[in-house]
C-alpha atoms as a PDB file:
ATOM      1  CA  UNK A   1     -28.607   1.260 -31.078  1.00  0.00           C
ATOM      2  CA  UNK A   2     -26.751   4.466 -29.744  1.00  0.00           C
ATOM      3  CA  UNK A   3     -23.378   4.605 -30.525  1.00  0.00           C
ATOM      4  CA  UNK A   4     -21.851   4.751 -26.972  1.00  0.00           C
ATOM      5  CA  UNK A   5     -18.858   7.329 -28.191  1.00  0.00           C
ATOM      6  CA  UNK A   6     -21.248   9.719 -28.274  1.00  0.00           C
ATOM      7  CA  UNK A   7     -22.783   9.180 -25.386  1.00  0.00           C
ATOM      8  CA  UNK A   8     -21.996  12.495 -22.800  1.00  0.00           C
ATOM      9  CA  UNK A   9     -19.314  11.423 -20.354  1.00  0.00           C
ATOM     10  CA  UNK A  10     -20.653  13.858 -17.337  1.00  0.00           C
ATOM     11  CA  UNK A  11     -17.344  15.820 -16.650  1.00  0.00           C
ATOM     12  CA  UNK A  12     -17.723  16.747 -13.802  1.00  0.00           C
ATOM     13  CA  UNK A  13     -14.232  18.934 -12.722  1.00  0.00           C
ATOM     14  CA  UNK A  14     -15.323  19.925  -8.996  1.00  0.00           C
ATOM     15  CA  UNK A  15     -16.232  16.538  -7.675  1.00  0.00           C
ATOM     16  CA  UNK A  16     -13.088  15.168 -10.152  1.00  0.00           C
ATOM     17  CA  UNK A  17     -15.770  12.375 -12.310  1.00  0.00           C
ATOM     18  CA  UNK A  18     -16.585  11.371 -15.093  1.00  0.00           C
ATOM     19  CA  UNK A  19     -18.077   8.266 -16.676  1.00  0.00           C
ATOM     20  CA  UNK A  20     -16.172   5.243 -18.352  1.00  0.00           C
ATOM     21  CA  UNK A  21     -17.874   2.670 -20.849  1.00  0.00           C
ATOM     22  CA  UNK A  22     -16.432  -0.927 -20.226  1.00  0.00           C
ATOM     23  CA  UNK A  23     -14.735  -2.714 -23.086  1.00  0.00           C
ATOM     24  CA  UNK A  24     -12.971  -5.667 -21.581  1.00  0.00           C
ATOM     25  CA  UNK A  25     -13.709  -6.706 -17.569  1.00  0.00           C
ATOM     26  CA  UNK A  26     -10.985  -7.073 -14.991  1.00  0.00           C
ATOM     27  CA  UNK A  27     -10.028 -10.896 -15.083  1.00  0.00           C
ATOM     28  CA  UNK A  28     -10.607 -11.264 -18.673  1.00  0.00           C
ATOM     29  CA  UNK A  29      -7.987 -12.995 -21.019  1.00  0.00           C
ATOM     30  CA  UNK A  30     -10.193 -11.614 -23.919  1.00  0.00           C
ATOM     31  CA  UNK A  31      -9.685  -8.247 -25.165  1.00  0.00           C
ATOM     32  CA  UNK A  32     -12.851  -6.378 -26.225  1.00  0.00           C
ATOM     33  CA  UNK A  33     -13.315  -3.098 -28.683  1.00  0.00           C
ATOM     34  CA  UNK A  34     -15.893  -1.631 -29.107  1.00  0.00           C
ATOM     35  CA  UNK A  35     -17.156  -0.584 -32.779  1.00  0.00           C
ATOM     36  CA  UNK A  36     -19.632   2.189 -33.018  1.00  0.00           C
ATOM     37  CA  UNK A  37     -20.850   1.241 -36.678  1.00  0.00           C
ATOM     38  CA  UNK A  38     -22.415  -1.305 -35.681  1.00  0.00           C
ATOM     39  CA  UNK A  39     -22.784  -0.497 -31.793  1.00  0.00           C
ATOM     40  CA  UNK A  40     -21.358  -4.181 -30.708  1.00  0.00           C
ATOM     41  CA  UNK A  41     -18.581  -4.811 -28.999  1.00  0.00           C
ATOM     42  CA  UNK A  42     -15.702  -7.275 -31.264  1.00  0.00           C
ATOM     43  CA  UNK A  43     -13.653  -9.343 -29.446  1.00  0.00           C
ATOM     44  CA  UNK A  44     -10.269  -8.263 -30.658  1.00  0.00           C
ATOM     45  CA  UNK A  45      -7.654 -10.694 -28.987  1.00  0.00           C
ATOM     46  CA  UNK A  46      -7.148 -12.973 -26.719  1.00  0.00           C
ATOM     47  CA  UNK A  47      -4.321 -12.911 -23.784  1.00  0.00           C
ATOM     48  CA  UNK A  48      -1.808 -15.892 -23.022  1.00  0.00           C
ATOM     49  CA  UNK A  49      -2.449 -18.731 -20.730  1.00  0.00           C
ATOM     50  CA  UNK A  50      -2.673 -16.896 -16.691  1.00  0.00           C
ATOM     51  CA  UNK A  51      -2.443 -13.682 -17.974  1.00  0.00           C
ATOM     52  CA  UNK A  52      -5.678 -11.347 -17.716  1.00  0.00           C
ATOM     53  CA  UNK A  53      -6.807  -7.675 -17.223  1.00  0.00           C
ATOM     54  CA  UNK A  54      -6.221  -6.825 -13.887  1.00  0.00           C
ATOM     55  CA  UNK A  55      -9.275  -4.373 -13.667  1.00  0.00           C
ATOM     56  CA  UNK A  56     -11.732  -2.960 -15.903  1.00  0.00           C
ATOM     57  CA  UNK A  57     -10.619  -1.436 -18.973  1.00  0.00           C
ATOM     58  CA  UNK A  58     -12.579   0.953 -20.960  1.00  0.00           C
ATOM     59  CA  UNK A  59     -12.751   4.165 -22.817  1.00  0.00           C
ATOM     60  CA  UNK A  60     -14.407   7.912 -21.614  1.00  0.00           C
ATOM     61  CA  UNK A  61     -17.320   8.603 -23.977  1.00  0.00           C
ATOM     62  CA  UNK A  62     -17.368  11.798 -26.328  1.00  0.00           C
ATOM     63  CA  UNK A  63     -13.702  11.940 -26.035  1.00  0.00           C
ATOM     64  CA  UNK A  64     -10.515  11.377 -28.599  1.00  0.00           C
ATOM     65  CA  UNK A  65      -6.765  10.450 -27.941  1.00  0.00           C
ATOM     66  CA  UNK A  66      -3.730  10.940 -29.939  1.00  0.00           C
ATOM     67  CA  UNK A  67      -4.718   7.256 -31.300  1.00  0.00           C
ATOM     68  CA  UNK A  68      -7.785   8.166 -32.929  1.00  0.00           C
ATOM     69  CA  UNK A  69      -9.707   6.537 -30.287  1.00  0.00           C
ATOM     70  CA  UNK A  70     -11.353   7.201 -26.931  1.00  0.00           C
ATOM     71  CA  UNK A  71      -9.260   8.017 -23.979  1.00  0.00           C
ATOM     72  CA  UNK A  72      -8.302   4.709 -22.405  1.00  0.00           C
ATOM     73  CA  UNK A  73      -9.092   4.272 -19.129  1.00  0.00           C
ATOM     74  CA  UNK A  74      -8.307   1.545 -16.333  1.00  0.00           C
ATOM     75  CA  UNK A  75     -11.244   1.594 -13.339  1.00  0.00           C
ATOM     76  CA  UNK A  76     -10.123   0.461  -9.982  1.00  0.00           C
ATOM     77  CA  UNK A  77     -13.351  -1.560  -8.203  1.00  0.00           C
ATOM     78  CA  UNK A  78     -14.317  -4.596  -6.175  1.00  0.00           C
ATOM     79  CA  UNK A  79     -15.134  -7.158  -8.993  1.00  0.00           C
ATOM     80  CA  UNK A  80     -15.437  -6.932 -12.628  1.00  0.00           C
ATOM     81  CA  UNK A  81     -18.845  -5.471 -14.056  1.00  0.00           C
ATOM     82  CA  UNK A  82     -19.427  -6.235 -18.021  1.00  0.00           C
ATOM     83  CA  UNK A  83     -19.060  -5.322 -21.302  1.00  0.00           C
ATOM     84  CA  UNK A  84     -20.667  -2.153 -22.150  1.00  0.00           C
ATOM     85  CA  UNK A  85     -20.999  -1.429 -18.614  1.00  0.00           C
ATOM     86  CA  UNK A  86     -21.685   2.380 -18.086  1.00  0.00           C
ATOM     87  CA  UNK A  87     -19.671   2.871 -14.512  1.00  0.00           C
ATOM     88  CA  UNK A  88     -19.323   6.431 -12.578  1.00  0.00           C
ATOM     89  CA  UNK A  89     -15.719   6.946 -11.455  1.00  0.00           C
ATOM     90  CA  UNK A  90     -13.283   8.947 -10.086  1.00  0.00           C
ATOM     91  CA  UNK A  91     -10.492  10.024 -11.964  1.00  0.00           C
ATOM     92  CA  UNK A  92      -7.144   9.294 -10.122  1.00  0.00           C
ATOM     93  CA  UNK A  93      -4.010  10.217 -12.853  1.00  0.00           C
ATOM     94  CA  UNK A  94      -2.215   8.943 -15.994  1.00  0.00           C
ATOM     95  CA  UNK A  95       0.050   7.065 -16.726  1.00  0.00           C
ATOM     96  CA  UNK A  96       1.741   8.564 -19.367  1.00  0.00           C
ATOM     97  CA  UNK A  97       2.930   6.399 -22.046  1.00  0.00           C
ATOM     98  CA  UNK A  98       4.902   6.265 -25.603  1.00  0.00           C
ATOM     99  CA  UNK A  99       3.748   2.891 -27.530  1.00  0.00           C
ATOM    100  CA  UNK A 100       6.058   2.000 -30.991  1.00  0.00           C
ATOM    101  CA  UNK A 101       4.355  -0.405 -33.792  1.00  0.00           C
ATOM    102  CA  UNK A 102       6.483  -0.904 -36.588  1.00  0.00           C
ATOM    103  CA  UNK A 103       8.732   1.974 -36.068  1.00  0.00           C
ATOM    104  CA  UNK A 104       5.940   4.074 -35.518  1.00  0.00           C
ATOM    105  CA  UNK A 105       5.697   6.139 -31.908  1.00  0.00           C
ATOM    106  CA  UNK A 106       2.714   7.469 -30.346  1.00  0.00           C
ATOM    107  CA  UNK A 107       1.748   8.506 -26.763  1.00  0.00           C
ATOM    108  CA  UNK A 108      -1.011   6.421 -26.051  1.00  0.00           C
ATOM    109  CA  UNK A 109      -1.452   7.452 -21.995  1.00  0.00           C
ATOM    110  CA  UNK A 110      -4.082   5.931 -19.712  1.00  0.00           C
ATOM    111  CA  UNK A 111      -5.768   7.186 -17.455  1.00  0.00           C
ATOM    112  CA  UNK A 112      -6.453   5.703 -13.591  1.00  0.00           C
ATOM    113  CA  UNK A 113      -9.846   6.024 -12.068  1.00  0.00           C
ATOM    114  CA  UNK A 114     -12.078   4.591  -8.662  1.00  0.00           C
ATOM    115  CA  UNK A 115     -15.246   3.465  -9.064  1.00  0.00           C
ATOM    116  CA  UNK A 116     -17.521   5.373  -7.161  1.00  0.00           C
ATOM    117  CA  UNK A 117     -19.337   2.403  -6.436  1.00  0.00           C
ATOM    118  CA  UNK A 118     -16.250   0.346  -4.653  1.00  0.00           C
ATOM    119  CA  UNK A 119     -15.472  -0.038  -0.844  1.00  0.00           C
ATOM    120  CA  UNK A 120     -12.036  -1.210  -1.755  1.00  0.00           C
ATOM    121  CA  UNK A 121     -10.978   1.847  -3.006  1.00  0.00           C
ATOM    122  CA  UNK A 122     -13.286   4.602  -2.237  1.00  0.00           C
ATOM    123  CA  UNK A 123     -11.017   6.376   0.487  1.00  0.00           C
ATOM    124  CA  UNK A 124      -8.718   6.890  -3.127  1.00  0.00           C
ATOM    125  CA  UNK A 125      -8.309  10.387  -4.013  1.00  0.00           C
ATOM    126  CA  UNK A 126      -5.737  10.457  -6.033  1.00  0.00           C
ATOM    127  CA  UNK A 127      -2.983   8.574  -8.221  1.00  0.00           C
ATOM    128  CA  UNK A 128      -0.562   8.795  -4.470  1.00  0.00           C
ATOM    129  CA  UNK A 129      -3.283   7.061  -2.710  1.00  0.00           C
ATOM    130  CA  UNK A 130      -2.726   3.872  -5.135  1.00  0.00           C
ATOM    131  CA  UNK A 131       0.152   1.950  -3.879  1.00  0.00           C
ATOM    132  CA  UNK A 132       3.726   1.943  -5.637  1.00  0.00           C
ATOM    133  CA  UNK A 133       3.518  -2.145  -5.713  1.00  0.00           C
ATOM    134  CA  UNK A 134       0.193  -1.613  -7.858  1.00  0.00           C
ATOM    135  CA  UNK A 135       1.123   0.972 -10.063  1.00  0.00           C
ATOM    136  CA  UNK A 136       4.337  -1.174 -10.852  1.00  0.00           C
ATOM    137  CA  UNK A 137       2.071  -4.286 -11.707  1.00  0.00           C
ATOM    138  CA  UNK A 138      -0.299  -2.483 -13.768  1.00  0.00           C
ATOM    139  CA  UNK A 139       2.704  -1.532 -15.527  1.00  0.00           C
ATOM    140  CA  UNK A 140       4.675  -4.758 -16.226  1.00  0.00           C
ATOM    141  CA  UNK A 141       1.350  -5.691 -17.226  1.00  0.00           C
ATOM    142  CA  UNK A 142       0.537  -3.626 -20.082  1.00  0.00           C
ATOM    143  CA  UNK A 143       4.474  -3.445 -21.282  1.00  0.00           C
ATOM    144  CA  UNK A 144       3.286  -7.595 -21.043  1.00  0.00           C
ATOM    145  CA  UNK A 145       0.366  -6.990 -23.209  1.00  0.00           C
ATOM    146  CA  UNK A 146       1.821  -5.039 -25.910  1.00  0.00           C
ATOM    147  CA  UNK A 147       4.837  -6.896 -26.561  1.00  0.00           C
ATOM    148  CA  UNK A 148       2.309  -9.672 -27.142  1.00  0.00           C
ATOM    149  CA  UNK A 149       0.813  -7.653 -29.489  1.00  0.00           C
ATOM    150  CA  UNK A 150       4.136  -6.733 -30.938  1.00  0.00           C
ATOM    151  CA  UNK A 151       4.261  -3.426 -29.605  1.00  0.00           C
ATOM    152  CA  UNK A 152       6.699  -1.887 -27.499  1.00  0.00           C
ATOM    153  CA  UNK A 153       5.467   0.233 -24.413  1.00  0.00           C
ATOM    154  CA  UNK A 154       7.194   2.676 -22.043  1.00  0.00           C
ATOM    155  CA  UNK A 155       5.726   4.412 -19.522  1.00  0.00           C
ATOM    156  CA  UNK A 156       7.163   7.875 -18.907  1.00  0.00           C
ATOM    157  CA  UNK A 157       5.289   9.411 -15.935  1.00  0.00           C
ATOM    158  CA  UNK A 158       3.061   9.039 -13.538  1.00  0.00           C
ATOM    159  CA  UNK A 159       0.556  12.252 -13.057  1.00  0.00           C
ATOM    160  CA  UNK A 160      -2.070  13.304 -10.989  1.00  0.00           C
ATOM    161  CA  UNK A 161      -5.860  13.699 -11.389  1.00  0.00           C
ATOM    162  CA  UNK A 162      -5.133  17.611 -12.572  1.00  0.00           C
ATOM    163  CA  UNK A 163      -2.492  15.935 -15.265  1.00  0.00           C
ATOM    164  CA  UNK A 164      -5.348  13.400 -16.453  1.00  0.00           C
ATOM    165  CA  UNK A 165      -8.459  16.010 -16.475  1.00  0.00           C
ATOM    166  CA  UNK A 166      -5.926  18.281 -18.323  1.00  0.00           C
ATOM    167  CA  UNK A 167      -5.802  14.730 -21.146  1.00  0.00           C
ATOM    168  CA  UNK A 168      -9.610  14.252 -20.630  1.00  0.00           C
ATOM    169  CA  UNK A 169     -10.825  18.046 -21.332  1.00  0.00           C
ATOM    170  CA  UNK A 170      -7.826  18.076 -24.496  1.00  0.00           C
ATOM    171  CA  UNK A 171      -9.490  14.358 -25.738  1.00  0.00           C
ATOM    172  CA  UNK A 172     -13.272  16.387 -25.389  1.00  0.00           C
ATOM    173  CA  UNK A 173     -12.191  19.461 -27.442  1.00  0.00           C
ATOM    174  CA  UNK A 174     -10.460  17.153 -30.271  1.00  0.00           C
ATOM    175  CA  UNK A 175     -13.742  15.213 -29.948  1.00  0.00           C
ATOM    176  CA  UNK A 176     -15.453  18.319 -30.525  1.00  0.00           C
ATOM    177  CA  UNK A 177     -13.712  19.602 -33.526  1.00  0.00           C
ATOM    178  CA  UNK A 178     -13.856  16.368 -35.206  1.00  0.00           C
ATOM    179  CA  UNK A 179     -17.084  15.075 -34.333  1.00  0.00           C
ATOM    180  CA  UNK A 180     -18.680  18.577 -34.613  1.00  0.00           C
ATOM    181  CA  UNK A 181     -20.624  18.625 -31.684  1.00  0.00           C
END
């Protein structure tokens, strides 16, 4: 099997798009990673009683974060797809973030993209178009999720789509140099 990290992620910076391989589906109380030795996807966690991913969460292929891993990304869409879903999307912004484990701090930012295959959100453009009352939930819920993981989480911005392909083309090159493609 392919390893999906490797797969190209089809930048492309004019039309703002890229594409996003799904780890864990919107609605989902289990958490999903995907590990390219063996090219399966382990479920990693599982979330508390009526909590769940509010959308699709997922990673851009051929890409590295400050983590060590993909760059994270949250897809905004009608209905969940699957894991290992390959979806086209729009990139939106970032939400910046710092995340401390044991004492340890790290920016661990992710990004906000449409589907391009949504009617709920197609007329989205940009991270301005998404409504403040969203934004805030998507927040509270991932501060949520990582203090049940014993992790703290604090968002510190809120950028637009030039912020997050700025992130995206900076994850590509450190995929590059480390990868050696």
């Amino acid at each position: 099997m392919a390893d999906l990290t490797m797969l190209s992620n089809d930048l492309d910076e004019r039309q703002g798009t890229c594409r996003v391989i799904v780890e864990t589906p919107g609605g989902s109380r289990n958490k999903f990673a995907y590990e390219p030795a063996s090219g399966l996807f382990r479920l990693t966690g599982l979330l508390p009683e009526g909590m769940v991913f509010p959308f699709d969460f997922g990673f851009v292929p051929s890409t590295l974060a400050d983590d060590g891993d993909p760059v994270d990304v949250l897809v905004l869409m009608d209905a969940p797809t699957h894991v290992g879903c390959v979806v086209d999307v729009r990139l939106l912004g970032v939400m910046t973030a710092e995340q401390v484990e044991d004492g340890k701090k790290e920016e661990n930012d992710r990004l906000f993209a449409s589907a391009i295959h949504s009617y709920q959100h197609e007329h989205l453009r940009s991270i301005s178009d998404v409504s403040q009352t969203l934004l805030a939930q998507v927040e509270a819920f991932f501060v949520s999720y990582n203090r049940q993981r014993g992790k703290q989480f604090k968002v510190t911005a809120i950028r637009g789509s030039k912020k997050a392909a700025k992130l995206l083309k900076a994850g590509m090159r450190t995929f590059r140099s480390q990868k050696g493609t």
